[in-house]
C-alpha atoms as a PDB file:
ATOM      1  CA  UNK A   1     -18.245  19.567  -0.048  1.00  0.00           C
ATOM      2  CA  UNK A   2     -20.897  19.126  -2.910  1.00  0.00           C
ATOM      3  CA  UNK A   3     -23.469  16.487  -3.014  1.00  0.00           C
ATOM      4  CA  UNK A   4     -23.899  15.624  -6.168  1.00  0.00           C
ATOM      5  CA  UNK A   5     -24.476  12.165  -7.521  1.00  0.00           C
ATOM      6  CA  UNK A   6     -24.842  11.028 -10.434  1.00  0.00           C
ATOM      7  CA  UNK A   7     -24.583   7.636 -12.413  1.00  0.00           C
ATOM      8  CA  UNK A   8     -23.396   7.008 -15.330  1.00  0.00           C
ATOM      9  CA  UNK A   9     -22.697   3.678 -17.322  1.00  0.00           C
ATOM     10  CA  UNK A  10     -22.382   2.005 -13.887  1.00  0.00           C
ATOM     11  CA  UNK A  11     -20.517   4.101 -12.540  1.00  0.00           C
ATOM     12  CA  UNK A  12     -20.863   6.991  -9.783  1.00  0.00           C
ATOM     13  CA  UNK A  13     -19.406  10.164  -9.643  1.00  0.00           C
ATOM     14  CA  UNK A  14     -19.227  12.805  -6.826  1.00  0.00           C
ATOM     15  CA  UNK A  15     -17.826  16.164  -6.212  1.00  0.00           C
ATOM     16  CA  UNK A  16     -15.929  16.994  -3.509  1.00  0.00           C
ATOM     17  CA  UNK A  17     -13.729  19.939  -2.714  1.00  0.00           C
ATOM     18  CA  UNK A  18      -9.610  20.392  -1.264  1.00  0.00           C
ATOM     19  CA  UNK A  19      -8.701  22.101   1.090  1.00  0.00           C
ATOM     20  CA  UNK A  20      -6.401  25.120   0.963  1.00  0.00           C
ATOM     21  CA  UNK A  21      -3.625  22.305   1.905  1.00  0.00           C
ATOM     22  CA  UNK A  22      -4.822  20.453  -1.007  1.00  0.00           C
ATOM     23  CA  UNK A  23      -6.158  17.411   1.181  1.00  0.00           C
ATOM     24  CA  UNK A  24      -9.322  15.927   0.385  1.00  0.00           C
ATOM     25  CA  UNK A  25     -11.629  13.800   1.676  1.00  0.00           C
ATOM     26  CA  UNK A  26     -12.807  10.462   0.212  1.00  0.00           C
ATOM     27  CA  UNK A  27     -16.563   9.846   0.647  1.00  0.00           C
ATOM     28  CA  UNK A  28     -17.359   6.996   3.442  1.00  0.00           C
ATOM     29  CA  UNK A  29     -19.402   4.929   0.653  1.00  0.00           C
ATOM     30  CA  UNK A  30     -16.263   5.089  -1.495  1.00  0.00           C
ATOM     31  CA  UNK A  31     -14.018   4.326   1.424  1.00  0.00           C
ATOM     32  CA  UNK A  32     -15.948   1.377   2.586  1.00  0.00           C
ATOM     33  CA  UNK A  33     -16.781  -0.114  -0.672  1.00  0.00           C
ATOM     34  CA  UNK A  34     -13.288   0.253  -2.187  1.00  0.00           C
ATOM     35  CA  UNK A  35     -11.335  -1.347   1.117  1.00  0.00           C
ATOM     36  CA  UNK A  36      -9.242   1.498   1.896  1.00  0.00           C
ATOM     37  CA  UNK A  37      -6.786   1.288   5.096  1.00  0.00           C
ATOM     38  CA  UNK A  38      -4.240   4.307   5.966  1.00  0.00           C
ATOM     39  CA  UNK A  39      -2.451   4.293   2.705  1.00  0.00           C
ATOM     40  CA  UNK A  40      -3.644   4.585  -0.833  1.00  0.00           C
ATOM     41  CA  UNK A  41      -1.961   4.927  -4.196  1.00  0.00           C
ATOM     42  CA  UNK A  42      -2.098   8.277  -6.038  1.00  0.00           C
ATOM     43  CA  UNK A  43      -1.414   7.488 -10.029  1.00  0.00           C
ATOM     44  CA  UNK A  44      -1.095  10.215 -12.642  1.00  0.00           C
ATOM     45  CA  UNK A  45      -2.463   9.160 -16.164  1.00  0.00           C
ATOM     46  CA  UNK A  46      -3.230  11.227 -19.273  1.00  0.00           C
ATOM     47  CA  UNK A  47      -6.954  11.555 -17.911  1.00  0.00           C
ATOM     48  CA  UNK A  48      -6.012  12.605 -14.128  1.00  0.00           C
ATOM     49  CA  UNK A  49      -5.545  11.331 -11.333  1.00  0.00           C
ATOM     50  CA  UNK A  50      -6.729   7.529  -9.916  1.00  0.00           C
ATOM     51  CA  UNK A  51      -6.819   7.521  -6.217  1.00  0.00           C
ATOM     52  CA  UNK A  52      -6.635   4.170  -4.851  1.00  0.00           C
ATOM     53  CA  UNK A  53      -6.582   1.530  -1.985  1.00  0.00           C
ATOM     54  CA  UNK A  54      -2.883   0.714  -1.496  1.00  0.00           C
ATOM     55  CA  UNK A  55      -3.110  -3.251  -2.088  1.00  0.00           C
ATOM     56  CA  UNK A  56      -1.893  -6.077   0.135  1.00  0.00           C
ATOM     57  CA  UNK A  57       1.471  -4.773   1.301  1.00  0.00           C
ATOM     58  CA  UNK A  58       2.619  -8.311   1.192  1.00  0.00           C
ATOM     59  CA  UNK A  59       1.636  -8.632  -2.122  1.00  0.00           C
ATOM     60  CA  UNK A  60       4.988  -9.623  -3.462  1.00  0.00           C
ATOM     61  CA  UNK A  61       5.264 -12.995  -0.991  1.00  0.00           C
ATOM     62  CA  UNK A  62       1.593 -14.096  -0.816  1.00  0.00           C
ATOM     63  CA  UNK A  63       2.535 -17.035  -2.386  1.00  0.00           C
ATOM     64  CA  UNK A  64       5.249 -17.739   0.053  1.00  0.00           C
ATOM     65  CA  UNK A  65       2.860 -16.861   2.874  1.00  0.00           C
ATOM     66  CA  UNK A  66      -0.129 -18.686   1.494  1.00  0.00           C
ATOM     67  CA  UNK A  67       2.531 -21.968   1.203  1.00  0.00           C
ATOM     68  CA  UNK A  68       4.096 -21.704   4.624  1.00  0.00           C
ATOM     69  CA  UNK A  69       0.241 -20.866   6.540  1.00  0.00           C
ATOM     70  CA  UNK A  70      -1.166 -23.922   4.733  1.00  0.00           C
ATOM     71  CA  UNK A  71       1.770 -26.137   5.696  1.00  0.00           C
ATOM     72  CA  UNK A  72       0.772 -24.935   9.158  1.00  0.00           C
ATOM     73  CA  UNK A  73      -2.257 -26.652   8.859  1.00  0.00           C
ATOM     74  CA  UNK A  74      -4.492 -23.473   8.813  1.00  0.00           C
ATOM     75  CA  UNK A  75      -7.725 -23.438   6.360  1.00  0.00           C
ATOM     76  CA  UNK A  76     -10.803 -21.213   5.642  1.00  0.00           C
ATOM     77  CA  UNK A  77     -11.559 -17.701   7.675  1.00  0.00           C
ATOM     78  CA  UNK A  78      -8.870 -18.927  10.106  1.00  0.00           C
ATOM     79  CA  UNK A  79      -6.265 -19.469   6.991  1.00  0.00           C
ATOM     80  CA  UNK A  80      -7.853 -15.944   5.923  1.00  0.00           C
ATOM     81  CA  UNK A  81      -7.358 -14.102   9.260  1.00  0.00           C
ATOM     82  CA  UNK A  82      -3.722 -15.171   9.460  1.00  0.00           C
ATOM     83  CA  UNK A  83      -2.925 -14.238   5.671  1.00  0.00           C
ATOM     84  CA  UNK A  84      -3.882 -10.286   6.661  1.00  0.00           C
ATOM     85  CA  UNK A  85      -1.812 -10.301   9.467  1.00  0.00           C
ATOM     86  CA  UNK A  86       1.005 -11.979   7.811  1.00  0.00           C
ATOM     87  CA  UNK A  87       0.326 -10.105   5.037  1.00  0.00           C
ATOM     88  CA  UNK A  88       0.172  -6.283   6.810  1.00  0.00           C
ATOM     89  CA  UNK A  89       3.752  -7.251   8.587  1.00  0.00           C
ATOM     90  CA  UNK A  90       5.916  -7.351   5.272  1.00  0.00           C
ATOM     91  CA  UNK A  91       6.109  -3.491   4.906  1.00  0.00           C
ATOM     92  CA  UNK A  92       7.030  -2.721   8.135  1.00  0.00           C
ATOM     93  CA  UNK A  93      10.033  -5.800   8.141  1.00  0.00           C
ATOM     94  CA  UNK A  94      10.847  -4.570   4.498  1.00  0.00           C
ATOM     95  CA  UNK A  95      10.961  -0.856   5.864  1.00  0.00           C
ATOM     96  CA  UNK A  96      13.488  -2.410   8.803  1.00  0.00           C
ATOM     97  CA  UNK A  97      16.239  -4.015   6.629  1.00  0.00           C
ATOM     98  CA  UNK A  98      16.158  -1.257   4.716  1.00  0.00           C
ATOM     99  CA  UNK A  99      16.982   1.011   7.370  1.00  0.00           C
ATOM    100  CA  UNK A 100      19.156  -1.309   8.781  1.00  0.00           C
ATOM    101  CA  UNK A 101      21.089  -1.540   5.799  1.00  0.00           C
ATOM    102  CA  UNK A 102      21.250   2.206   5.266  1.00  0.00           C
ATOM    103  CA  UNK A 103      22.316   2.768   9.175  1.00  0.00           C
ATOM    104  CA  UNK A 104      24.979   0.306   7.961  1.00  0.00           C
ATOM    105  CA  UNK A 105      25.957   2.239   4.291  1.00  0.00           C
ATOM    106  CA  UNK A 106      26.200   5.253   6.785  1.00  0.00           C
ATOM    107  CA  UNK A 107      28.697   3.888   9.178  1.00  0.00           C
ATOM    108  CA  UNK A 108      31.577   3.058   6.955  1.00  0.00           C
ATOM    109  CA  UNK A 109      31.728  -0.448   8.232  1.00  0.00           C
ATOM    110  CA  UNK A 110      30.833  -1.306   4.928  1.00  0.00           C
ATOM    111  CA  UNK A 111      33.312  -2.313   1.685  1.00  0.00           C
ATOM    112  CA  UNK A 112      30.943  -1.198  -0.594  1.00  0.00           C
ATOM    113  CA  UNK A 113      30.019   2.848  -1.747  1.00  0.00           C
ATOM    114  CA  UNK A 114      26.712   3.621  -0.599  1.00  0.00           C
ATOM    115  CA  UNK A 115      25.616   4.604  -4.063  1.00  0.00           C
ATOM    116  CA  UNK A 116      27.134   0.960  -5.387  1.00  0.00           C
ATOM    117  CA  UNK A 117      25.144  -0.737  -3.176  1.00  0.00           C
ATOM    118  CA  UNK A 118      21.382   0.873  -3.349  1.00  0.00           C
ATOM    119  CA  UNK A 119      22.051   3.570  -6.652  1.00  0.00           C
ATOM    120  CA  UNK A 120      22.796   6.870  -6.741  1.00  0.00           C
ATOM    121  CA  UNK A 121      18.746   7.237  -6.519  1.00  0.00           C
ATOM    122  CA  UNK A 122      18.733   9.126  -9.846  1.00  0.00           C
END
C-alpha cells in the first residue's frame, strides 16, 4: 500500500493498492471518520467508483421508530442509544419475511405464481 497524501480543495486523497482478489483496504482515518460498520455501498458513476458507509439500515422507518421510542418516554443519548439498536434490527427482520415468504412461494401452499408475487427478477 502507498502512502501518499495529499490535499486538495479540502479534500484528501490516498493511494492504496487491491489485491489479486480485487479486495482492498480502506484506510483506518477514512474508516473512522466516515462511520463505516460491516457493510458499505459500492456506486458506479461516470467518474468511478464511490465507496461508502452503508447508512442506517432502518432508514426507511426512522420516523416510525423515532415516534414509537419517544412515546416510550425515552429522550437524549438514552433516546439515541435505543434508535441504533432499533435501527440495526430492521435488516435482519426485513431479510426474515422475506425468506419466509420465499420458503412459502417455494412450497406450493401458495395461490399465487412465485414470479406474480415478487417479479420475475428481470
Amino acid at each position: 500500500m502507498h502512502s501518499i497524501l495529499e490535499k486538495d480543495l479540502g479534500t484528501e486523497r490516498k493511494i492504496i493498492s487491491i489485491s489479486m482478489k480485487r479486495q482492498l483496504t480502506i484506510p483506518q482515518k477514512y474508516y473512522d471518520m466516515l462511520g463505516f460498520d460491516h457493510e458499505a455501498e459500492c456506486i458506479l458513476t461516470h467518474e468511478g467508483l464511490l465507496i461508502r458507509p452503508l447508512r442506517n439500515s432502518g432508514g426507511e422507518f426512522s420516523e416510525q421508530i423515532l415516534a414509537d421510542l419517544i412515546s416510550q418516554g425515552y429522550e437524549g443519548a438514552e433516546l439515541l442509544s435505543k434508535f441504533k439498536e432499533y435501527s440495526q434490527a430492521v435488516r435482519p427482520a426485513v431479510r426474515k419475511m422475506l425468506a419466509e415468504a420465499d420458503a412459502y412461494a417455494h412450497s406450493g401452499s401458495g395461490k399465487i405464481p412465485r414470479d406474480q408475487l415478487f417479479g420475475s427478477g428481470e
